[in-house]
PDB file of N, CA and C in Angstrom:
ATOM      1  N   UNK A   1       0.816  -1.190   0.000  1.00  0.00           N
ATOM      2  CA  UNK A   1       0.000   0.000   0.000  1.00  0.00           C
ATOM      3  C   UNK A   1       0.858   1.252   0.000  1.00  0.00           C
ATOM      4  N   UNK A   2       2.111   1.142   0.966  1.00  0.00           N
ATOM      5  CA  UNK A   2       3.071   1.800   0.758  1.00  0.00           C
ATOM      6  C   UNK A   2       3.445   2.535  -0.769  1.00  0.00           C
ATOM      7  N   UNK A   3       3.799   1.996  -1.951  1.00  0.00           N
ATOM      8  CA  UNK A   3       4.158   2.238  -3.073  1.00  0.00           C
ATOM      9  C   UNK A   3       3.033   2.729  -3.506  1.00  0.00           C
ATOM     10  N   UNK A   4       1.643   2.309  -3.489  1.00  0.00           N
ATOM     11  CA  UNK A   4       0.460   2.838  -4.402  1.00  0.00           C
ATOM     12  C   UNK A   4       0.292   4.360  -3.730  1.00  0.00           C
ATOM     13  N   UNK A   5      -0.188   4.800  -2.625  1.00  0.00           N
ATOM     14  CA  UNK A   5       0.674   6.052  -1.846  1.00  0.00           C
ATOM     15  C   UNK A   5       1.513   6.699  -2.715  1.00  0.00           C
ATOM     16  N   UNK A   6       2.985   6.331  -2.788  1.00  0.00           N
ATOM     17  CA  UNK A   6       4.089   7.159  -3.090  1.00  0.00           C
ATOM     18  C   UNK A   6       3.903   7.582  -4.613  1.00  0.00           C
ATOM     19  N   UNK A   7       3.156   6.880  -5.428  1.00  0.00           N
ATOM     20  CA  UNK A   7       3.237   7.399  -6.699  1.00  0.00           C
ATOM     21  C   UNK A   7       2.494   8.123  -7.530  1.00  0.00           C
ATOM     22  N   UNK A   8       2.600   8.704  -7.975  1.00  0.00           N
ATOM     23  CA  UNK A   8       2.494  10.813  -8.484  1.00  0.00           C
ATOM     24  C   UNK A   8       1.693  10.393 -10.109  1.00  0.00           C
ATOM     25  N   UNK A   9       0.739  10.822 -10.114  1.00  0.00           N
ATOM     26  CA  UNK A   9       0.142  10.343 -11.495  1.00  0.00           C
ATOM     27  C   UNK A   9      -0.090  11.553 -12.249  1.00  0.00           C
ATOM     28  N   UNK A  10       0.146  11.996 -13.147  1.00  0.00           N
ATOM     29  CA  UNK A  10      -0.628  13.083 -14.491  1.00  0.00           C
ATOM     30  C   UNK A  10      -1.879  13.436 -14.482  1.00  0.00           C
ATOM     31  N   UNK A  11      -2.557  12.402 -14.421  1.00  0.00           N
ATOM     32  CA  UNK A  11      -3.826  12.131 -14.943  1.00  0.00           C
ATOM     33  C   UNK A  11      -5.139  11.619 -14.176  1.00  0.00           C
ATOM     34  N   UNK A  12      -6.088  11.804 -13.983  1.00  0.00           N
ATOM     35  CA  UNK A  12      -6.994  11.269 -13.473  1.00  0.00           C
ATOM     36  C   UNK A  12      -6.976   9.406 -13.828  1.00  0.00           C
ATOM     37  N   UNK A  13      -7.360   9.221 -14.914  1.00  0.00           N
ATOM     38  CA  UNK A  13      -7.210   8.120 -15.955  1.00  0.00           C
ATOM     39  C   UNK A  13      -6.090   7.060 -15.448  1.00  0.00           C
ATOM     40  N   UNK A  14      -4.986   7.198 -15.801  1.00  0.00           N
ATOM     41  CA  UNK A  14      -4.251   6.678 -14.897  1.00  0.00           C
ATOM     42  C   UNK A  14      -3.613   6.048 -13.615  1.00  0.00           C
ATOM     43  N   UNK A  15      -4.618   7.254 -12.257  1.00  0.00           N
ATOM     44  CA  UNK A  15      -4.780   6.691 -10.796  1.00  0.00           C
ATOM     45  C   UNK A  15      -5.782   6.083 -10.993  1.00  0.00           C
ATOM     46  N   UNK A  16      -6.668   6.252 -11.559  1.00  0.00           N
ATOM     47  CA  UNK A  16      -8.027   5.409 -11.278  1.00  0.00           C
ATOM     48  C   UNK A  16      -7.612   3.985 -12.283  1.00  0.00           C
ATOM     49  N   UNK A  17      -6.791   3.346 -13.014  1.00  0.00           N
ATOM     50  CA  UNK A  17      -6.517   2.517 -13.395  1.00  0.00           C
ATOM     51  C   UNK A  17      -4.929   1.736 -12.587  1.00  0.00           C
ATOM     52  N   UNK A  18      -4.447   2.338 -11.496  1.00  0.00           N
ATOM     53  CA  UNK A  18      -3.647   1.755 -10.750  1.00  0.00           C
ATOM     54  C   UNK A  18      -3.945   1.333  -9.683  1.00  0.00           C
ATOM     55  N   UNK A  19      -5.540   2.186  -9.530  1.00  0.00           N
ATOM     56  CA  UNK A  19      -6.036   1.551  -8.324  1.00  0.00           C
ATOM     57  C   UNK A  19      -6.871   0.515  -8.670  1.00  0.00           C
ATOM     58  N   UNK A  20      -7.507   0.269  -9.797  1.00  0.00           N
ATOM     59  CA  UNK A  20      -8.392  -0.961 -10.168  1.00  0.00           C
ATOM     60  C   UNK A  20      -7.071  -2.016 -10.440  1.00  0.00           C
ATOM     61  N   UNK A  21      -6.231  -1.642 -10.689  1.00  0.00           N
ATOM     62  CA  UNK A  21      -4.987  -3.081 -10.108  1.00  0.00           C
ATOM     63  C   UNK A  21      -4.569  -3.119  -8.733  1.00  0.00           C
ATOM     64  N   UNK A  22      -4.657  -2.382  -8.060  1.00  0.00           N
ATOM     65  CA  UNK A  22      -4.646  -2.627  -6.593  1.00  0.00           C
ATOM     66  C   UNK A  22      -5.597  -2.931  -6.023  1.00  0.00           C
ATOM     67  N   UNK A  23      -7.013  -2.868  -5.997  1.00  0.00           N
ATOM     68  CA  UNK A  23      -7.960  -3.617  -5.709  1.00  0.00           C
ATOM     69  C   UNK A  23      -8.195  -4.752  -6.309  1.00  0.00           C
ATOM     70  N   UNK A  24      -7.811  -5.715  -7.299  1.00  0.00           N
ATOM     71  CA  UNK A  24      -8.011  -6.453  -7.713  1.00  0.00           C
ATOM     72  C   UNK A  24      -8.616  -6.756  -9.213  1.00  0.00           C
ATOM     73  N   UNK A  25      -8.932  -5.769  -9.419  1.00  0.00           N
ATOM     74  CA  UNK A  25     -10.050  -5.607 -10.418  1.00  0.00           C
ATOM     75  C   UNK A  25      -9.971  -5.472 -12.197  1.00  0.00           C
ATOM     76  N   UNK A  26      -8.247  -5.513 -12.243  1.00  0.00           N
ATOM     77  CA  UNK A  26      -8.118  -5.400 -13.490  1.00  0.00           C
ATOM     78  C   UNK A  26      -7.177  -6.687 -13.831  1.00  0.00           C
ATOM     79  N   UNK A  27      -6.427  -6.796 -14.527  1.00  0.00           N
ATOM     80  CA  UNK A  27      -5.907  -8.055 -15.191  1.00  0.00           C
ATOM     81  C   UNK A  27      -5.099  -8.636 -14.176  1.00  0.00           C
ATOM     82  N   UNK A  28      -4.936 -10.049 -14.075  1.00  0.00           N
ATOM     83  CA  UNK A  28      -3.928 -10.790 -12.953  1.00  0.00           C
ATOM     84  C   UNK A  28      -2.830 -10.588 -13.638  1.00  0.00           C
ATOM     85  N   UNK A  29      -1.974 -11.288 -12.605  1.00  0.00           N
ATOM     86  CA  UNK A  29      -0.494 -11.619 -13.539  1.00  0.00           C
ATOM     87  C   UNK A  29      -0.760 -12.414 -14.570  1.00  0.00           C
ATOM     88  N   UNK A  30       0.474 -12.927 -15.332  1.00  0.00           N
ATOM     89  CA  UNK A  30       0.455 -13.696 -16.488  1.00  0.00           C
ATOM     90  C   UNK A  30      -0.923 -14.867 -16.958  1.00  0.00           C
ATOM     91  N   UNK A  31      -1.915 -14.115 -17.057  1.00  0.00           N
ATOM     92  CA  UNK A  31      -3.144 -14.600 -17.326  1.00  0.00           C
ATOM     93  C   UNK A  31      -3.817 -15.076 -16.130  1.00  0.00           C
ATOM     94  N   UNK A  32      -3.701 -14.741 -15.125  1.00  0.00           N
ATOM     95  CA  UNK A  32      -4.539 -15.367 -14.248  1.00  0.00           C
ATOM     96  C   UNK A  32      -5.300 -14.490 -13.785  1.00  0.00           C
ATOM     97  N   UNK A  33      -6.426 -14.909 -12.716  1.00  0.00           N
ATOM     98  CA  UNK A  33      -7.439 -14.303 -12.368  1.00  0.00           C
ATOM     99  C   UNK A  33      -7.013 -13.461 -11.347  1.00  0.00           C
ATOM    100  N   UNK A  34      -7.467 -12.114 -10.967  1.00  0.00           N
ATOM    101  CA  UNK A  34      -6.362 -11.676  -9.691  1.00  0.00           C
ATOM    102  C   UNK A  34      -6.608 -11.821  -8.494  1.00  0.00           C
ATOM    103  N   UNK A  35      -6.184 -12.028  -6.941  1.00  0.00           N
ATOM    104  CA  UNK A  35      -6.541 -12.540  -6.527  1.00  0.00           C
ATOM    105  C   UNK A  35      -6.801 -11.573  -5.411  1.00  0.00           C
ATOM    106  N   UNK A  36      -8.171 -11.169  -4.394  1.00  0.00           N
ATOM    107  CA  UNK A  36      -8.356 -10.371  -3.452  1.00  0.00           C
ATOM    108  C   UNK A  36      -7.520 -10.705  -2.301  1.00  0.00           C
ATOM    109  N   UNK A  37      -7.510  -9.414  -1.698  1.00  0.00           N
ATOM    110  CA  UNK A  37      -6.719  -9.232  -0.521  1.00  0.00           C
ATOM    111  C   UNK A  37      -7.403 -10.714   0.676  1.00  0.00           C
ATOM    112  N   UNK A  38      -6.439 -11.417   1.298  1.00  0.00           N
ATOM    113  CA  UNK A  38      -7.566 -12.000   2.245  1.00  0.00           C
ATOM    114  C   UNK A  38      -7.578 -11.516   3.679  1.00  0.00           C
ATOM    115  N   UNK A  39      -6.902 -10.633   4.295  1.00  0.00           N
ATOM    116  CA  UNK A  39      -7.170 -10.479   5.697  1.00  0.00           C
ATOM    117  C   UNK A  39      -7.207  -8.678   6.073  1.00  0.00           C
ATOM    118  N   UNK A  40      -7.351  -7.762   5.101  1.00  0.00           N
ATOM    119  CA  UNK A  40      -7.278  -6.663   4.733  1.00  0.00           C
ATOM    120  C   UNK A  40      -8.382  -6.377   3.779  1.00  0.00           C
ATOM    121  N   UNK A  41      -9.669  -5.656   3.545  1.00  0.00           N
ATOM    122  CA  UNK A  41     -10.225  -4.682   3.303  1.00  0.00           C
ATOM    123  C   UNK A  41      -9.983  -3.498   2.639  1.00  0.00           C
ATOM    124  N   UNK A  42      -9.052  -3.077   1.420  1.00  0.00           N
ATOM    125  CA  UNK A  42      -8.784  -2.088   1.274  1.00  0.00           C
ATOM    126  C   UNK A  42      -9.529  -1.507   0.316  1.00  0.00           C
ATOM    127  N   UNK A  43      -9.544  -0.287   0.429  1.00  0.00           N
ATOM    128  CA  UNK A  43     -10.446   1.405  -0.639  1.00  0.00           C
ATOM    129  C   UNK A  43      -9.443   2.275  -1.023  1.00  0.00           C
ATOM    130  N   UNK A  44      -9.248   2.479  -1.879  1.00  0.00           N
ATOM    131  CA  UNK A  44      -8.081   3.510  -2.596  1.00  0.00           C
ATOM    132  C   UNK A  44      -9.464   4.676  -3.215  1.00  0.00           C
ATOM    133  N   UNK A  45      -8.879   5.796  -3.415  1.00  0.00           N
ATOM    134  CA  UNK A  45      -9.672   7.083  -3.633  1.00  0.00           C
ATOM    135  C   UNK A  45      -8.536   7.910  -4.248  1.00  0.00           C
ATOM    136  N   UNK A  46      -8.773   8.176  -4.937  1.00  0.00           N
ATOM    137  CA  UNK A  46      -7.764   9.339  -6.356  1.00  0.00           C
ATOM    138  C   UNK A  46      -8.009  10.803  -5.825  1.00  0.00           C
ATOM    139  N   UNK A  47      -7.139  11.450  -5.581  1.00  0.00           N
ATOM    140  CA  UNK A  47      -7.153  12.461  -4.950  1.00  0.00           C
ATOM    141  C   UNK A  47      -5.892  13.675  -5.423  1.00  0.00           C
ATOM    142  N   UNK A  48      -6.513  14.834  -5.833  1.00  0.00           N
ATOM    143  CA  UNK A  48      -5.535  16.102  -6.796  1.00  0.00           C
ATOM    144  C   UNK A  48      -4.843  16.982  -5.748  1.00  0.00           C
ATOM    145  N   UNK A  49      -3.651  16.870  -5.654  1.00  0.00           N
ATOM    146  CA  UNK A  49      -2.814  17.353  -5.501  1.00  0.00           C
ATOM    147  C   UNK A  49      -1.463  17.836  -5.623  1.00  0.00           C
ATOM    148  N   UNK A  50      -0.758  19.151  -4.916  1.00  0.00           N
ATOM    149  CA  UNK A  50       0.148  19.838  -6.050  1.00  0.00           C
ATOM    150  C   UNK A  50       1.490  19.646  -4.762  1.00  0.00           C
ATOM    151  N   UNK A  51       2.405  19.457  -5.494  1.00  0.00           N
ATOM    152  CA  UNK A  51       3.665  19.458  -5.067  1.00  0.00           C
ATOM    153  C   UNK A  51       4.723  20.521  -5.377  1.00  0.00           C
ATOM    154  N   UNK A  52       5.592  20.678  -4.946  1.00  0.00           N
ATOM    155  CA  UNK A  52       7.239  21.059  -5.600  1.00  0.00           C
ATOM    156  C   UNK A  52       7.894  20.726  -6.252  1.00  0.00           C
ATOM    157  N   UNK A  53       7.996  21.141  -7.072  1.00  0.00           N
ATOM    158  CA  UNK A  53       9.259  20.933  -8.006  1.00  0.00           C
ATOM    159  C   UNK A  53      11.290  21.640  -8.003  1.00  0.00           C
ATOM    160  N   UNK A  54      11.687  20.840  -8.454  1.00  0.00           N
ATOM    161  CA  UNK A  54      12.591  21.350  -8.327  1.00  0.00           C
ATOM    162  C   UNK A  54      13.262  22.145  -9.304  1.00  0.00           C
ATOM    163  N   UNK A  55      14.514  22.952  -8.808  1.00  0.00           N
ATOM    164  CA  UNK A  55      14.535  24.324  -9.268  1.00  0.00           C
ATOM    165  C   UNK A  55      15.429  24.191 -11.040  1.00  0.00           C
ATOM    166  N   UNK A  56      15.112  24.548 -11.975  1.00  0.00           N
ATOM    167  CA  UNK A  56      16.178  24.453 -12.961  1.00  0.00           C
ATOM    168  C   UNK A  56      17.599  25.096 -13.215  1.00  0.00           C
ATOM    169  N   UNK A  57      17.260  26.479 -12.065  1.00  0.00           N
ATOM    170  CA  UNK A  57      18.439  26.875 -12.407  1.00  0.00           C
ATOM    171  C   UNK A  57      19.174  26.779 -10.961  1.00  0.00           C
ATOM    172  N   UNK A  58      20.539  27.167 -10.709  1.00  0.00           N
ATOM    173  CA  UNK A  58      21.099  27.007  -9.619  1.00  0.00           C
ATOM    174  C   UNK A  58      21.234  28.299  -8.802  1.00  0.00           C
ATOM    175  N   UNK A  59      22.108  28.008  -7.555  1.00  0.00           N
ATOM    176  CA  UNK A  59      21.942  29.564  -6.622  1.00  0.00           C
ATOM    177  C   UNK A  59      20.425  29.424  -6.246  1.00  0.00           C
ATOM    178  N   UNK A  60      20.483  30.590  -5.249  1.00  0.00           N
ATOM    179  CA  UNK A  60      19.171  30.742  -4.203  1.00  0.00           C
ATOM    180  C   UNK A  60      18.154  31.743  -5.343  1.00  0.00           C
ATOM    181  N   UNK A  61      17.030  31.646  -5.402  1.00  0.00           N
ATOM    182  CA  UNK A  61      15.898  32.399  -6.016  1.00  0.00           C
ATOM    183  C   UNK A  61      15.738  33.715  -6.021  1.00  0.00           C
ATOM    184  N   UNK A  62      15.046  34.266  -6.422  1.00  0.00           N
ATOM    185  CA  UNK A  62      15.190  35.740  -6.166  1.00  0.00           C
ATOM    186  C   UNK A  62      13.926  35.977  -5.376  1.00  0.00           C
ATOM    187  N   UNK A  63      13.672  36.810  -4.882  1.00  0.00           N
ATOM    188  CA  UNK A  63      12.800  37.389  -3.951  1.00  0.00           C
ATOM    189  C   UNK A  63      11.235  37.039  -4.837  1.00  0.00           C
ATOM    190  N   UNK A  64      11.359  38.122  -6.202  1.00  0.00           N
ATOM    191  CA  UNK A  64      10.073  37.834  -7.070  1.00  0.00           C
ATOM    192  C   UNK A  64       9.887  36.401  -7.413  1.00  0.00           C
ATOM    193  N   UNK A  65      10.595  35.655  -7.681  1.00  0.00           N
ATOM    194  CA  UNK A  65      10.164  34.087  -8.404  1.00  0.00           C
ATOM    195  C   UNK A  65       9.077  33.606  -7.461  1.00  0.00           C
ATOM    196  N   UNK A  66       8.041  32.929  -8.595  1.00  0.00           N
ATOM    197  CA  UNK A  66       7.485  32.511  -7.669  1.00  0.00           C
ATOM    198  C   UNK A  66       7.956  30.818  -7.409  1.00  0.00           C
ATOM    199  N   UNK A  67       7.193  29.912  -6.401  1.00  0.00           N
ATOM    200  CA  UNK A  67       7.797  28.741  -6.046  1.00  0.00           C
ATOM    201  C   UNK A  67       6.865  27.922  -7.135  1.00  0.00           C
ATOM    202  N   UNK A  68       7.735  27.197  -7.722  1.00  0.00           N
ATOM    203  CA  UNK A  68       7.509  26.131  -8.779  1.00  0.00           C
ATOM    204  C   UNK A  68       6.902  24.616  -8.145  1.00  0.00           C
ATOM    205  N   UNK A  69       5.459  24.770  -9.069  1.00  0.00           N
ATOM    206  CA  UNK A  69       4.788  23.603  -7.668  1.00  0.00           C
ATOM    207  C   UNK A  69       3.948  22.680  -9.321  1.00  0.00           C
ATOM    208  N   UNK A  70       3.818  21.655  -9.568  1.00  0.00           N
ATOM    209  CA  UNK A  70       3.127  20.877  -9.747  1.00  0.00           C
ATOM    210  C   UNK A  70       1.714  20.462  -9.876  1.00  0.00           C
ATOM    211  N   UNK A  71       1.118  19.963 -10.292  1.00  0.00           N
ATOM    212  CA  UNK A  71      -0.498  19.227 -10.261  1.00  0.00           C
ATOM    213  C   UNK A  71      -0.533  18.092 -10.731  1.00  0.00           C
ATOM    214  N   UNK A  72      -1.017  17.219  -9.762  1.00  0.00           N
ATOM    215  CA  UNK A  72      -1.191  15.852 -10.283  1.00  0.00           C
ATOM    216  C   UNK A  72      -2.323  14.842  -9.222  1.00  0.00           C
ATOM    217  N   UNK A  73      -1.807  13.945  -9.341  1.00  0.00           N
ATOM    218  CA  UNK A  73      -2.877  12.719  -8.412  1.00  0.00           C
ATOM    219  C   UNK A  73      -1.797  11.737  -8.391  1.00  0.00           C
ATOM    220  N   UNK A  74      -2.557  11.089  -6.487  1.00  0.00           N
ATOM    221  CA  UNK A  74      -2.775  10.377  -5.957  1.00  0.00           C
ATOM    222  C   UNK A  74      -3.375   9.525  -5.530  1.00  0.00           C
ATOM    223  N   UNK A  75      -2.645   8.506  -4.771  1.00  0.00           N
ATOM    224  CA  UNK A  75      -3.722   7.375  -4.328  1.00  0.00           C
ATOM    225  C   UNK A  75      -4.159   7.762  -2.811  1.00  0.00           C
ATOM    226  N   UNK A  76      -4.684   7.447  -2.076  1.00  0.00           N
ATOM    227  CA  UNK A  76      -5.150   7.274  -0.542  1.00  0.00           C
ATOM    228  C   UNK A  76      -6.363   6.210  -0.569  1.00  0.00           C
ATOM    229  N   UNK A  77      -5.213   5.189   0.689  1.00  0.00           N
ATOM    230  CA  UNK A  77      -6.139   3.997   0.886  1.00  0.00           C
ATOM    231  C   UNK A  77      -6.927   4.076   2.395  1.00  0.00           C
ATOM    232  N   UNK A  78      -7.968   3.448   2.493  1.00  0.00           N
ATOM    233  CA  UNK A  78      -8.053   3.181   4.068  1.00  0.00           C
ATOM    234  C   UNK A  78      -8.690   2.019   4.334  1.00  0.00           C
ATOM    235  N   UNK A  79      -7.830   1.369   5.251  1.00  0.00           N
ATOM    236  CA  UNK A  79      -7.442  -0.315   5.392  1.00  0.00           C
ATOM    237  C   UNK A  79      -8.299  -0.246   6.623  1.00  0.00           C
ATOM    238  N   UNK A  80      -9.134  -1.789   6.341  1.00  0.00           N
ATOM    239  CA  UNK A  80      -9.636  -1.836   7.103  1.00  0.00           C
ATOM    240  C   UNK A  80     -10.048  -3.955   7.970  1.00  0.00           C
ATOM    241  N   UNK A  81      -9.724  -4.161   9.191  1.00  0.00           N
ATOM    242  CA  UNK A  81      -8.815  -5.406   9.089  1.00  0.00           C
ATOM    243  C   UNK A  81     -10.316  -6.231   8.983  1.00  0.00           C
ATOM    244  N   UNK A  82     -10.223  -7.357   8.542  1.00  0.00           N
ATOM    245  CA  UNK A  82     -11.102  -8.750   8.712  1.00  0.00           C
ATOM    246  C   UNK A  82     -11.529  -9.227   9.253  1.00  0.00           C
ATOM    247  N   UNK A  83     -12.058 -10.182   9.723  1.00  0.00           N
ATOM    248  CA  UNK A  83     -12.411 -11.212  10.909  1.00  0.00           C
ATOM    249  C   UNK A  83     -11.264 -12.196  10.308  1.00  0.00           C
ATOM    250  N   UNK A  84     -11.022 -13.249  10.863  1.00  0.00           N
ATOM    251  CA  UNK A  84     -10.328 -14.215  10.335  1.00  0.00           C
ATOM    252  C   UNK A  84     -11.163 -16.105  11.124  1.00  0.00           C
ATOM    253  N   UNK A  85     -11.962 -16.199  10.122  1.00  0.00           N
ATOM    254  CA  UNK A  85     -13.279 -17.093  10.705  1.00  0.00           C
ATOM    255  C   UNK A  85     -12.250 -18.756  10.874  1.00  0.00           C
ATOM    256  N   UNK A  86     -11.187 -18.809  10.324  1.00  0.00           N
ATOM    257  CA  UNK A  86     -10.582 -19.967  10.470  1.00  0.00           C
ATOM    258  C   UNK A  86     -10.179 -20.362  11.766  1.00  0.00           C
ATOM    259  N   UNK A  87      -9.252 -18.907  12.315  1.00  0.00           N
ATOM    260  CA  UNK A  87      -9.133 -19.468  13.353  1.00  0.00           C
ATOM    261  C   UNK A  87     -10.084 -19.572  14.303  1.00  0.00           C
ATOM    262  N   UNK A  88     -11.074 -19.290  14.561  1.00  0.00           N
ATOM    263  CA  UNK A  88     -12.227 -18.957  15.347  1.00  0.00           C
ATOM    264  C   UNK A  88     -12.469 -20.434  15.387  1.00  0.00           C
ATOM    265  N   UNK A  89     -12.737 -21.321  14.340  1.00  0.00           N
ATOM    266  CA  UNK A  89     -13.458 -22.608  14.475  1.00  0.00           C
ATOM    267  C   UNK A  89     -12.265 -23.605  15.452  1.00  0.00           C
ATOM    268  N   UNK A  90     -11.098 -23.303  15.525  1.00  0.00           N
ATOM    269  CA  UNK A  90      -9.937 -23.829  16.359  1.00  0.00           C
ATOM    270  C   UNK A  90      -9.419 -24.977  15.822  1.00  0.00           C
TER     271      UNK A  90
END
């Protein structure tokens, strides 16, 4: 969940198609069916936000520049845990 988090998308189109592979929902690996989380619950939600960028030229900025910031998307999940009915039966 870590990595789906950290990564910075362009596009609407794009998060919302990294998260239908993180939920399960789009193609398995090498032809197979994919397989749901089993003891975890998770919801990913695509969400626009702007970052920093970094500077092209070197030396400190000048007073007028303004700060060079980004637009893009994200993921945000919220995990939520299972029952686990196996062990229950003992």
């Amino acid at each position: 969940m870590k990595h789906g988090q950290a990564r910075w998308f362009a596009c609407a189109a794009d998060a919302e198609a990294a998260s239908a592979q993180y939920e399960h929902r789009g193609q398995g690996r090498r032809g197979r069916w994919p397989q749901p989380w089993r003891y975890h619950a998770v919801c990913y939600r695509v969400v626009a936000d702007t970052c920093r960028t970094r500077r092209v030229r070197w030396g400190r900025p000048a007073k007028t520049d303004p700060s060079s910031t980004e637009t893009g998307y994200r993921l945000e999940s919220e995990v939520e845990a299972l029952d686990n009915l196996a062990q229950d039966d003992g």
